[in-house]
C-alpha atoms as a PDB file:
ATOM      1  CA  UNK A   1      27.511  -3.131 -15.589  1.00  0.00           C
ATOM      2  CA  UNK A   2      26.811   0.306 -14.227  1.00  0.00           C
ATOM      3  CA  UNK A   3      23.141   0.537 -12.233  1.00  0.00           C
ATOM      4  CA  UNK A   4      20.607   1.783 -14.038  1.00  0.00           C
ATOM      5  CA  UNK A   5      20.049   5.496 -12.507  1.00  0.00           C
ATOM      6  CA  UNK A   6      16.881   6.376 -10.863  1.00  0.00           C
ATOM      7  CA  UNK A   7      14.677   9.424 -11.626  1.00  0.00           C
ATOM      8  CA  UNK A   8      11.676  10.441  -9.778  1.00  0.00           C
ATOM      9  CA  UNK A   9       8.805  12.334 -11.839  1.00  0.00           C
ATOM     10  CA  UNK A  10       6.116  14.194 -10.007  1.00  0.00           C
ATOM     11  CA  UNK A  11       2.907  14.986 -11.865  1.00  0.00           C
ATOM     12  CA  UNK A  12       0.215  16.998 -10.389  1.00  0.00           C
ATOM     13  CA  UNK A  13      -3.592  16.922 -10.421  1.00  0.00           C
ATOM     14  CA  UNK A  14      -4.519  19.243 -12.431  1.00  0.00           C
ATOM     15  CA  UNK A  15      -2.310  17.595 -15.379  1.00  0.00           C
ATOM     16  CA  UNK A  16      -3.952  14.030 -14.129  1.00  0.00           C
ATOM     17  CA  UNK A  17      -7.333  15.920 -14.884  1.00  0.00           C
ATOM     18  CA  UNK A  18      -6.487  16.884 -18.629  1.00  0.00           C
ATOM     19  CA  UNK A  19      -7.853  14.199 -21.874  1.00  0.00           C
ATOM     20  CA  UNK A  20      -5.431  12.129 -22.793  1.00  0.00           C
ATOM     21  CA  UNK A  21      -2.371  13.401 -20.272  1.00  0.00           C
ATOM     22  CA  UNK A  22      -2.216   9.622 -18.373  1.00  0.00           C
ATOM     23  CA  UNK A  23      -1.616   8.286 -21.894  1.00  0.00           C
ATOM     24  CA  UNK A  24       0.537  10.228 -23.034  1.00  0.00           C
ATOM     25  CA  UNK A  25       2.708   9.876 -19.541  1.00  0.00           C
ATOM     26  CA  UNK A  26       2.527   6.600 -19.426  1.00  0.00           C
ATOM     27  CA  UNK A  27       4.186   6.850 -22.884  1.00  0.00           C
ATOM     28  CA  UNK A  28       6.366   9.233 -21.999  1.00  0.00           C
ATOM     29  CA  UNK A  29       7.741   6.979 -19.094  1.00  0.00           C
ATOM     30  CA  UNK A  30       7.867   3.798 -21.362  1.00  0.00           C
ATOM     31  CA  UNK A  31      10.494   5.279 -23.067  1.00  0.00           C
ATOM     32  CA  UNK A  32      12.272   6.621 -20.230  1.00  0.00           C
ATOM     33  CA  UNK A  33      12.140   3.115 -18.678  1.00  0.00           C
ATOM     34  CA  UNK A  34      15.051   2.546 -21.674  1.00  0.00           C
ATOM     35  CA  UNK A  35      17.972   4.576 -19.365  1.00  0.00           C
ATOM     36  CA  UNK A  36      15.931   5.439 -16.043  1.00  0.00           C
ATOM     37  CA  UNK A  37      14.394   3.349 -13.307  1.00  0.00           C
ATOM     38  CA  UNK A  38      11.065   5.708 -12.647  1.00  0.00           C
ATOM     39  CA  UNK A  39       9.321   6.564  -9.490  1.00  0.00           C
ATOM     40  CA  UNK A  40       6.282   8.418 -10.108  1.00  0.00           C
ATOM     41  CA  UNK A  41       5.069  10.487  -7.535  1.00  0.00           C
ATOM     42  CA  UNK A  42       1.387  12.032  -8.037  1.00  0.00           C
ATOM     43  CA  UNK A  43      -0.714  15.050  -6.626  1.00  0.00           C
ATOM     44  CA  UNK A  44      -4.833  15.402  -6.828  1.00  0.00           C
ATOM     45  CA  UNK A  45      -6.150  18.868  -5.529  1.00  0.00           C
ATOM     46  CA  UNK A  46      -8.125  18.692  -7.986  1.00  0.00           C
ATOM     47  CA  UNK A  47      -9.980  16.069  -7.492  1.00  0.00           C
ATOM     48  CA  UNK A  48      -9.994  16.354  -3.827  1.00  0.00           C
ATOM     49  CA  UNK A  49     -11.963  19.803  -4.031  1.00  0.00           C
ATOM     50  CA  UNK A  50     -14.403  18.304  -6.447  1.00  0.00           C
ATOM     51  CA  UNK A  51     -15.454  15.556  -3.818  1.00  0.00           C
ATOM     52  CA  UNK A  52     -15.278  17.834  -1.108  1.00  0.00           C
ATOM     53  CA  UNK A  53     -17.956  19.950  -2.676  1.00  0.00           C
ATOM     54  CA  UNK A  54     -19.926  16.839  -3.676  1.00  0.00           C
ATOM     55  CA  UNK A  55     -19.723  16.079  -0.107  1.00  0.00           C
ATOM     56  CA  UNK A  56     -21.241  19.413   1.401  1.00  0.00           C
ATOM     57  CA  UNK A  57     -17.540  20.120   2.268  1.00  0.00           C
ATOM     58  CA  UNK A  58     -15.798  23.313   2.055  1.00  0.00           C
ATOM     59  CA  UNK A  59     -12.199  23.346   1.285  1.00  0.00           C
ATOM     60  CA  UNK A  60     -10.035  25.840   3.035  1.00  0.00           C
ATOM     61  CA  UNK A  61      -6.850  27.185   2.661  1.00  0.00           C
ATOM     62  CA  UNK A  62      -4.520  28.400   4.911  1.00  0.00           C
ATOM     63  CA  UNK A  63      -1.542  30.277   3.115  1.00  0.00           C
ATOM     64  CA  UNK A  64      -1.834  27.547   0.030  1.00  0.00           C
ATOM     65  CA  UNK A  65      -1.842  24.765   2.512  1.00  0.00           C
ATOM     66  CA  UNK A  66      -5.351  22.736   2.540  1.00  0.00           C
ATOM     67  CA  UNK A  67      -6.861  22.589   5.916  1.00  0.00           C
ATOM     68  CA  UNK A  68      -7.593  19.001   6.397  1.00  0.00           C
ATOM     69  CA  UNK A  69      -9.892  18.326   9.507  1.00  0.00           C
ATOM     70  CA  UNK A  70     -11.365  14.926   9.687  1.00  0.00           C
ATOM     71  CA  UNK A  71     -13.798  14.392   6.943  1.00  0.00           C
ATOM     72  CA  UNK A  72     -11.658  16.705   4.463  1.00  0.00           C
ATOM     73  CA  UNK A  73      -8.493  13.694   5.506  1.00  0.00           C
ATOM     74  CA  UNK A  74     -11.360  10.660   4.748  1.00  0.00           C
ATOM     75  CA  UNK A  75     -11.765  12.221   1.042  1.00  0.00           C
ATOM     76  CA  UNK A  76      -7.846  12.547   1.002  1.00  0.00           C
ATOM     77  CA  UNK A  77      -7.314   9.309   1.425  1.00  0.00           C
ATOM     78  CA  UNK A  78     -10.037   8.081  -1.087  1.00  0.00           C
ATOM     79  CA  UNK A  79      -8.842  10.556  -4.050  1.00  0.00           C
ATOM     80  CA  UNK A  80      -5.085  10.349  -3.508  1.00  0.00           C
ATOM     81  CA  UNK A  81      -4.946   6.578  -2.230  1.00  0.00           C
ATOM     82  CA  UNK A  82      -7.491   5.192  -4.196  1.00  0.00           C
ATOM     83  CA  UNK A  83      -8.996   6.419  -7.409  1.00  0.00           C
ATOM     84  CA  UNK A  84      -6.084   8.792  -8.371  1.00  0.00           C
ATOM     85  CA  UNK A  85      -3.232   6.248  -7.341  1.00  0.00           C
ATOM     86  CA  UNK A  86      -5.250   3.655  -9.668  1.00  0.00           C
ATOM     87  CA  UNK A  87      -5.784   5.938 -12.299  1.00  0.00           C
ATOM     88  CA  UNK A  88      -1.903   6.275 -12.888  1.00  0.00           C
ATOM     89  CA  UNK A  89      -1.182   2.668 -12.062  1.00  0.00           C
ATOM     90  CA  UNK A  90      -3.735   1.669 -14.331  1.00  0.00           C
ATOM     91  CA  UNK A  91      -2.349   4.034 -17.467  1.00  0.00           C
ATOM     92  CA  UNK A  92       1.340   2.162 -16.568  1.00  0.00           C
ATOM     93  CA  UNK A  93      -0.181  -1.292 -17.346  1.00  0.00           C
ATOM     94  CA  UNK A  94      -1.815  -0.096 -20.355  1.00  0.00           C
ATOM     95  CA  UNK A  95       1.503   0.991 -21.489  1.00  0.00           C
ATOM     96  CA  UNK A  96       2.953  -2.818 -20.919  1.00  0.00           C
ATOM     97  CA  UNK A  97       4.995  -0.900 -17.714  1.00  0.00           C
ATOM     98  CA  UNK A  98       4.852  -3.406 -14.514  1.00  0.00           C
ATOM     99  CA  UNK A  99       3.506  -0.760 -11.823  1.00  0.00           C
ATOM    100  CA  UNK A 100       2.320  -1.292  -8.459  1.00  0.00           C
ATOM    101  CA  UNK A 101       0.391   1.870  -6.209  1.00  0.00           C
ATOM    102  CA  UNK A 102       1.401   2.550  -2.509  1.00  0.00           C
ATOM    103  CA  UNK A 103       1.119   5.564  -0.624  1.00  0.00           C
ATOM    104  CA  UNK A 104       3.104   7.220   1.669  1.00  0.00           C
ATOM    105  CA  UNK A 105       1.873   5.076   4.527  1.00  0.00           C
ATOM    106  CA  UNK A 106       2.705   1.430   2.858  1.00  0.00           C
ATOM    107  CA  UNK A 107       5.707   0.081   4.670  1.00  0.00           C
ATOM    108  CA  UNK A 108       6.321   3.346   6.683  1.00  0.00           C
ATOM    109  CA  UNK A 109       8.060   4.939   3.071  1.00  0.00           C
ATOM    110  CA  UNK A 110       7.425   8.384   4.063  1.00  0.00           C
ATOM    111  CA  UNK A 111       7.225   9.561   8.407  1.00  0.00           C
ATOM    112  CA  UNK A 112       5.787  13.038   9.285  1.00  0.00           C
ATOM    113  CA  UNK A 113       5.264  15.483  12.321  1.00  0.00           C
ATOM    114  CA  UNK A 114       2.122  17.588  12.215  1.00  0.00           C
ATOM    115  CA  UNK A 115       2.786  20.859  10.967  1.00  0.00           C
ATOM    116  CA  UNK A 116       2.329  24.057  12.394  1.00  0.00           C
ATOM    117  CA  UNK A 117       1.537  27.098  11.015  1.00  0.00           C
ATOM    118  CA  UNK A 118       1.769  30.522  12.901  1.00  0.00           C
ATOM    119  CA  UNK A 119      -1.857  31.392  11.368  1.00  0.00           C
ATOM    120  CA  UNK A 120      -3.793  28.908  12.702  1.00  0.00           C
ATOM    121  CA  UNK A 121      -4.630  24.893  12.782  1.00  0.00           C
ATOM    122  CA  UNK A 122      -3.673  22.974   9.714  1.00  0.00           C
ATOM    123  CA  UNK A 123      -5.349  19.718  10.828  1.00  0.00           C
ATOM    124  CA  UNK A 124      -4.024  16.473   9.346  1.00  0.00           C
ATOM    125  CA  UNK A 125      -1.497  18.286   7.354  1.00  0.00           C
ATOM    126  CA  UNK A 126       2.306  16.554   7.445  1.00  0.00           C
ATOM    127  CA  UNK A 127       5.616  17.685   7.486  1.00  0.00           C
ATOM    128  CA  UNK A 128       7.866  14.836   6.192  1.00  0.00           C
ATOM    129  CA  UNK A 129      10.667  13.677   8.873  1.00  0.00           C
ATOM    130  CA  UNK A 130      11.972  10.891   7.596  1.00  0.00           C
ATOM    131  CA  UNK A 131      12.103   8.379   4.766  1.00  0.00           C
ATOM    132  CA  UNK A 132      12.308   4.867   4.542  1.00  0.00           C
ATOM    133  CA  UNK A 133      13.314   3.591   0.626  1.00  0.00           C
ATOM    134  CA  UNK A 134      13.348  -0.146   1.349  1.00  0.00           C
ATOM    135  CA  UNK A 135       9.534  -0.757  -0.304  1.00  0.00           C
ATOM    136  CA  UNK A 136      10.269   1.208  -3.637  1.00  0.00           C
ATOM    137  CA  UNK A 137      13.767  -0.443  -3.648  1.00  0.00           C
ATOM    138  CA  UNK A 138      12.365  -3.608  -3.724  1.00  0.00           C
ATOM    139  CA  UNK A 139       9.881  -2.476  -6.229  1.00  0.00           C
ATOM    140  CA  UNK A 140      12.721  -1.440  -8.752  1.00  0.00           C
ATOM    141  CA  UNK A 141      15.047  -4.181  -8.450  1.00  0.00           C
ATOM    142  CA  UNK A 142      12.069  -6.528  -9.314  1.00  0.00           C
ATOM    143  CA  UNK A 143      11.875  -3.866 -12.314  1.00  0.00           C
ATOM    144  CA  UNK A 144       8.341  -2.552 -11.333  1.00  0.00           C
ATOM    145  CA  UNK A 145       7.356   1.244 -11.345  1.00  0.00           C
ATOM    146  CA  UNK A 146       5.919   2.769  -8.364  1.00  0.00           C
ATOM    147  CA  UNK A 147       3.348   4.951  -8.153  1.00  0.00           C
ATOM    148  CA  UNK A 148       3.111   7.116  -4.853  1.00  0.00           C
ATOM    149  CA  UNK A 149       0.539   8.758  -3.109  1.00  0.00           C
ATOM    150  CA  UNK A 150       1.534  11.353  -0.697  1.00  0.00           C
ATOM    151  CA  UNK A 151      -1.118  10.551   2.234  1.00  0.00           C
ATOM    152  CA  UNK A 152       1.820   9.578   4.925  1.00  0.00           C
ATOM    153  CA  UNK A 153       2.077   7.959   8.803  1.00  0.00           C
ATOM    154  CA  UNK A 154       2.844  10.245  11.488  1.00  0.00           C
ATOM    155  CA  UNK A 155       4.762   8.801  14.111  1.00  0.00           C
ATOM    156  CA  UNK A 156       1.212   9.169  16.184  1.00  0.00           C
ATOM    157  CA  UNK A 157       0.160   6.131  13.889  1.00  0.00           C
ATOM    158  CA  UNK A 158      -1.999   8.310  12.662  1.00  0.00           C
ATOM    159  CA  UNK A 159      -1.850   9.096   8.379  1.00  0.00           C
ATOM    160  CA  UNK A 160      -1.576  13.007   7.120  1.00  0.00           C
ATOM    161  CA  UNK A 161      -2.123  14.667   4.076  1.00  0.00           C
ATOM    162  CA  UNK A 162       1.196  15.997   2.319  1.00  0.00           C
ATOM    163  CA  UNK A 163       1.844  18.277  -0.442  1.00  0.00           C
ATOM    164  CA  UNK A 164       2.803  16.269  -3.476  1.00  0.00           C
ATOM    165  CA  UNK A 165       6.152  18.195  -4.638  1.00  0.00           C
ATOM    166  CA  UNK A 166       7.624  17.641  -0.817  1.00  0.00           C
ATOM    167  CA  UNK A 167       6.409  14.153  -0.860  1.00  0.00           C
ATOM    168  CA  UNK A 168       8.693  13.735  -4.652  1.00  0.00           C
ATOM    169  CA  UNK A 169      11.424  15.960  -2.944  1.00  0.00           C
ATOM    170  CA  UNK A 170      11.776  13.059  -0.168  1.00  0.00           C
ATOM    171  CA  UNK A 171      11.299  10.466  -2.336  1.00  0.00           C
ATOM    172  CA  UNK A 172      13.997  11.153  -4.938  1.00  0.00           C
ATOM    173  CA  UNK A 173      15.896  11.905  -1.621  1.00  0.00           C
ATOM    174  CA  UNK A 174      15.363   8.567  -0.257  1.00  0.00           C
ATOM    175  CA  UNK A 175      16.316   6.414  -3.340  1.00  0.00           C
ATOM    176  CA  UNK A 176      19.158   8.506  -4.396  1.00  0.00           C
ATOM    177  CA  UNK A 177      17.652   9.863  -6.975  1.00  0.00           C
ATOM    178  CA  UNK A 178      19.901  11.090 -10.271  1.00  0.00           C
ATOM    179  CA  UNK A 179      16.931  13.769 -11.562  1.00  0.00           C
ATOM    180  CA  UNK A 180      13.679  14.872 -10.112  1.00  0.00           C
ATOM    181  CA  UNK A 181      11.129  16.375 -12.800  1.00  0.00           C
ATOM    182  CA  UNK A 182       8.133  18.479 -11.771  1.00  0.00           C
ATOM    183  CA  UNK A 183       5.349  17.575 -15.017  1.00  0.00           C
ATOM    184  CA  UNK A 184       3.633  20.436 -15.473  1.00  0.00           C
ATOM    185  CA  UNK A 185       1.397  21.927 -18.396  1.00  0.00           C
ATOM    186  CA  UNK A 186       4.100  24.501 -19.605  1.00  0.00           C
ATOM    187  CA  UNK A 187       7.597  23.951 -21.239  1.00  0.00           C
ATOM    188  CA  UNK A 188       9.842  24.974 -18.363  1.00  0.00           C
ATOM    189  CA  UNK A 189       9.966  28.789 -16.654  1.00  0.00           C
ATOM    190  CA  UNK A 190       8.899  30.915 -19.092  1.00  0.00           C
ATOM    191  CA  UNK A 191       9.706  34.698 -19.091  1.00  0.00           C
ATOM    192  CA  UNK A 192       8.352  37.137 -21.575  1.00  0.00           C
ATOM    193  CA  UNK A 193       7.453  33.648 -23.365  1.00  0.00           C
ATOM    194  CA  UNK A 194      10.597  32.080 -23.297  1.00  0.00           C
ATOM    195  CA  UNK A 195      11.840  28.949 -21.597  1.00  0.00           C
ATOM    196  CA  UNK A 196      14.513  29.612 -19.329  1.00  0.00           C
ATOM    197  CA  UNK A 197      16.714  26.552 -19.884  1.00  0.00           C
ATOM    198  CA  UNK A 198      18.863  26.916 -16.863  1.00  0.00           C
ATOM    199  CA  UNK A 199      18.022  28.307 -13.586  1.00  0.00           C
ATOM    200  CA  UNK A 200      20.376  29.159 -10.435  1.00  0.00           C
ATOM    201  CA  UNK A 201      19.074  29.830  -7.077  1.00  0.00           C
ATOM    202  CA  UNK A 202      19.872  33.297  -7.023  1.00  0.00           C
ATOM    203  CA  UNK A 203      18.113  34.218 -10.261  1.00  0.00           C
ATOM    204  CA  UNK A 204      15.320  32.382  -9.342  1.00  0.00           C
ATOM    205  CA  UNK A 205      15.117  34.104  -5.743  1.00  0.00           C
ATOM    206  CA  UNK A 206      15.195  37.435  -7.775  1.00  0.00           C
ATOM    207  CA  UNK A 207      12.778  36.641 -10.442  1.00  0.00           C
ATOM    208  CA  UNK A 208      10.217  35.413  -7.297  1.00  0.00           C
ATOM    209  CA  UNK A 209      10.561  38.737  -5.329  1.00  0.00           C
ATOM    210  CA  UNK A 210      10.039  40.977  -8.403  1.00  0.00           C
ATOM    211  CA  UNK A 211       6.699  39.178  -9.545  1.00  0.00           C
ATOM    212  CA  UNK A 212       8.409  37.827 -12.683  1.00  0.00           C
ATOM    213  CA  UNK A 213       8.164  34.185 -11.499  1.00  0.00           C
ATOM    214  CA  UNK A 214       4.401  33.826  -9.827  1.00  0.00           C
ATOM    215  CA  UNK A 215       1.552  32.122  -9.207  1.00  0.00           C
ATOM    216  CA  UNK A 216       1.710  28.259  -9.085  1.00  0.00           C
ATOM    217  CA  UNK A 217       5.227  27.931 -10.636  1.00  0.00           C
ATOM    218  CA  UNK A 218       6.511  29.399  -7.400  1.00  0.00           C
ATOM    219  CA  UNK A 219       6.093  26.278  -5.022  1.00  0.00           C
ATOM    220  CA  UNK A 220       7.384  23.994  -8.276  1.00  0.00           C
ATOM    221  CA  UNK A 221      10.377  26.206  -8.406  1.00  0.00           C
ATOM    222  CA  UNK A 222      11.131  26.305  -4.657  1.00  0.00           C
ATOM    223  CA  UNK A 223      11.036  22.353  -4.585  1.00  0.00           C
ATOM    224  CA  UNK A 224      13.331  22.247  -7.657  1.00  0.00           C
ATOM    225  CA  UNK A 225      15.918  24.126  -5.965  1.00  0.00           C
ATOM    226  CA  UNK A 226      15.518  22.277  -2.671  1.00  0.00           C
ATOM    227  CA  UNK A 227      16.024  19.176  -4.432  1.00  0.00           C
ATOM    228  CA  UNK A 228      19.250  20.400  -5.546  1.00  0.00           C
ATOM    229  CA  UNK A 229      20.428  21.844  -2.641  1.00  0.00           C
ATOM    230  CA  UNK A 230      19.520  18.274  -0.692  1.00  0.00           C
ATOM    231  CA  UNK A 231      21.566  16.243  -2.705  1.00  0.00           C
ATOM    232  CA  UNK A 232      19.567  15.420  -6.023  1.00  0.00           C
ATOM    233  CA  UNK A 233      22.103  16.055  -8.779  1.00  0.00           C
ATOM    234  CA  UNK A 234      19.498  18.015 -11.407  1.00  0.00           C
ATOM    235  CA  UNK A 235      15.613  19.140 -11.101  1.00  0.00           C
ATOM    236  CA  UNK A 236      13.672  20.559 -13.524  1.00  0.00           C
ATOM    237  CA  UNK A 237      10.083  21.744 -14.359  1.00  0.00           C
ATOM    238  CA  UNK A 238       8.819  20.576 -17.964  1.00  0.00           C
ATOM    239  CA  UNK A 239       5.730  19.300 -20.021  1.00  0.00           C
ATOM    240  CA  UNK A 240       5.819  15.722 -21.762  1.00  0.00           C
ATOM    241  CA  UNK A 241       7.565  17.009 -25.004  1.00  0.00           C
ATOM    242  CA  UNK A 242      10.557  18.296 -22.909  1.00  0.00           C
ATOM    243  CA  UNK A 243      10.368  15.018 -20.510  1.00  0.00           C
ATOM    244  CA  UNK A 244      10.778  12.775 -23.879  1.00  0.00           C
ATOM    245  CA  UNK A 245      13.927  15.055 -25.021  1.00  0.00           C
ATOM    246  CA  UNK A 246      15.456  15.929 -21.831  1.00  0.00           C
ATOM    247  CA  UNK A 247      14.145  19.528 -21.923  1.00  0.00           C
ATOM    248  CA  UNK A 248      12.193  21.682 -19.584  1.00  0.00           C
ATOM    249  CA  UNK A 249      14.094  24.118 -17.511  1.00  0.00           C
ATOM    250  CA  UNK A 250      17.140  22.457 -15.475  1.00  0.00           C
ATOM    251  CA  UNK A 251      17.647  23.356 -11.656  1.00  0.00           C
ATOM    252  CA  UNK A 252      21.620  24.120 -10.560  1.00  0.00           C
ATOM    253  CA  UNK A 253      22.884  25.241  -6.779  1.00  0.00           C
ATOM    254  CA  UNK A 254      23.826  28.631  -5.550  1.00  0.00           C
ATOM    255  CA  UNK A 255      26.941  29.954  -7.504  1.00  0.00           C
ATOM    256  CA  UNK A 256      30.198  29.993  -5.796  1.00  0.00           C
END
C-alpha cells in the first residue's frame, strides 16, 4: 500500500482573525485528511500587533520584517505559541481531527541563526538553518495533525520569532512534503480579476517588477516558488473553496 502523501497548509493571521474561517478550515482539512496527511503551519501578525498596542508597545517594521526586541518576543511567544496555536488545535478537535500544537522550538523541529539586515537590528528575528522532522513524523504515523507555530530555537538556546511562510517552506521541506498551500483570502493570483491557474518563475518575476503582482501576495508568491525550486513537487496560493477542489493558482520551476 502506497504512503499516504503529505501536504503542508500554511494559513495566516489575518485569515485566523476572520468569523467562521477556523471552521470552515478545519472542515476543509477533514476532508483532505481522506488522501493527505496535513501539517498545518499558522501565522498571527495580527494578533501580535493588537497585544502589542494593548501593552503600550509599538510595533516596528524594518523592510516588512517585525522588529522583535525583548518584550515585543514575550508577546510572540504568547500569541503564536499559545492562544493562536490553541485556537487552530482547538477548531481540529471540533472537527473530530486528532491534533496536537508545538512550535518551532518543541523537539528542536525548526534551528535558526539571527538574521541580519543591512538596515539595522532585527532583534529576535530567525533565519531557519536547519530542520529536524522526527516530532511531526511521529505525530503523523500515530495519524495526528500538527499544528505549528513558527517561534523557533536558535542554536544560542535562545527562541526567535520567524515569518510564518519560511517556517511552512521548511516544514514541507523537512517531511517531504508532496504540496505546500499558502490559505489566503483570495482565489489564487488574480490579474485584471482573473485567477492565474498556473504560474512559472519567470512570469511571476515579471509580473512582480512591473507592479502587476503587489502588495502582500508578493512574499506568498516568492515562498511558492522557493518551495518549488527546494524540492516540494507543487505550491500554490488559494482560499478554502479552491483548497476543497484542488484549485488556487499552482506554482511550477523555471522553464527549460
Amino acid at each position: 500500500m502506497a504512503e499516504t502523501p503529505t501536504i503542508v497548509l500554511k494559513i495566516g493571521g489575518n485569515e485566523i482573525d476572520q468569523p467562521g474561517f477556523l471552521a470552515a478550515m478545519a472542515e476543509a482539512t477533514a476532508r483532505l485528511r481522506e488522501r493527505w496527511q496535513p501539517v498545518i503551519v499558522h501565522g498571527g501578525g495580527k494578533e501580535i500587533a493588537d497585544l502589542q498596542k494593548r501593552l503600550g508597545l509599538q510595533p516596528r517594521f524594518l523592510d516588512g520584517l517585525r522588529v522583535t526586541d525583548d518584550d515585543s518576543l514575550a508577546v510572540a511567544e504568547m500569541v503564536l505559541s499559545g492562544r493562536v496555536n490553541k485556537r487552530v488545535v482547538a477548531a481540529l478537535l471540533q472537527a473530530g481531527i486528532p491534533a496536537i500544537g508545538l512550535s518551532g522550538v518543541d523537539g528542536g523541529l525548526l534551528r535558526v541563526e539571527r538574521m541580519t539586515h543591512p538596515g539595522g537590528d532585527l532583534g529576535w528575528v530567525g533565519q531557519i538553518v536547519a530542520v529536524d522532522p522526527m516530532p511531526l513524523q511521529i505525530l503523523l504515523e500515530a495519524g495526528v495533525t500538527p499544528v505549528v507555530s513558527p517561534i523557533s530555537l536558535g542554536r544560542d538556546g535562545h527562541s526567535y520569532n520567524v515569518n510564518a511562510d519560511q517556517a511552512a517552506l521548511a516544514v514541507a521541506q523537512g517531511v517531504g512534503a508532496t504540496r505546500l498551500v499558502f490559505v489566503s483570502n483570495v482565489p489564487g493570483v488574480l490579474i485584471a480579476g482573473q485567477r492565474v491557474r498556473t504560474l512559472t518563475t519567470e512570469q511571476a518575476e515579471a509580473w512582480i517588477g512591473e507592479g502587476i503582482i503587489s502588495g502582500g501576495m508578493i512574499p506568498k508568491v516568492r515562498a511558492a516558488l522557493e518551495a518549488v525550486a527546494g524540492g516540494v513537487a507543487q505550491a500554490a496560493i488559494t482560499d478554502l473553496q479552491g483548497l476543497a477542489s484542488d484549485g488556487g493558482t499552482v506554482f511550477v520551476g523555471r522553464e527549460e
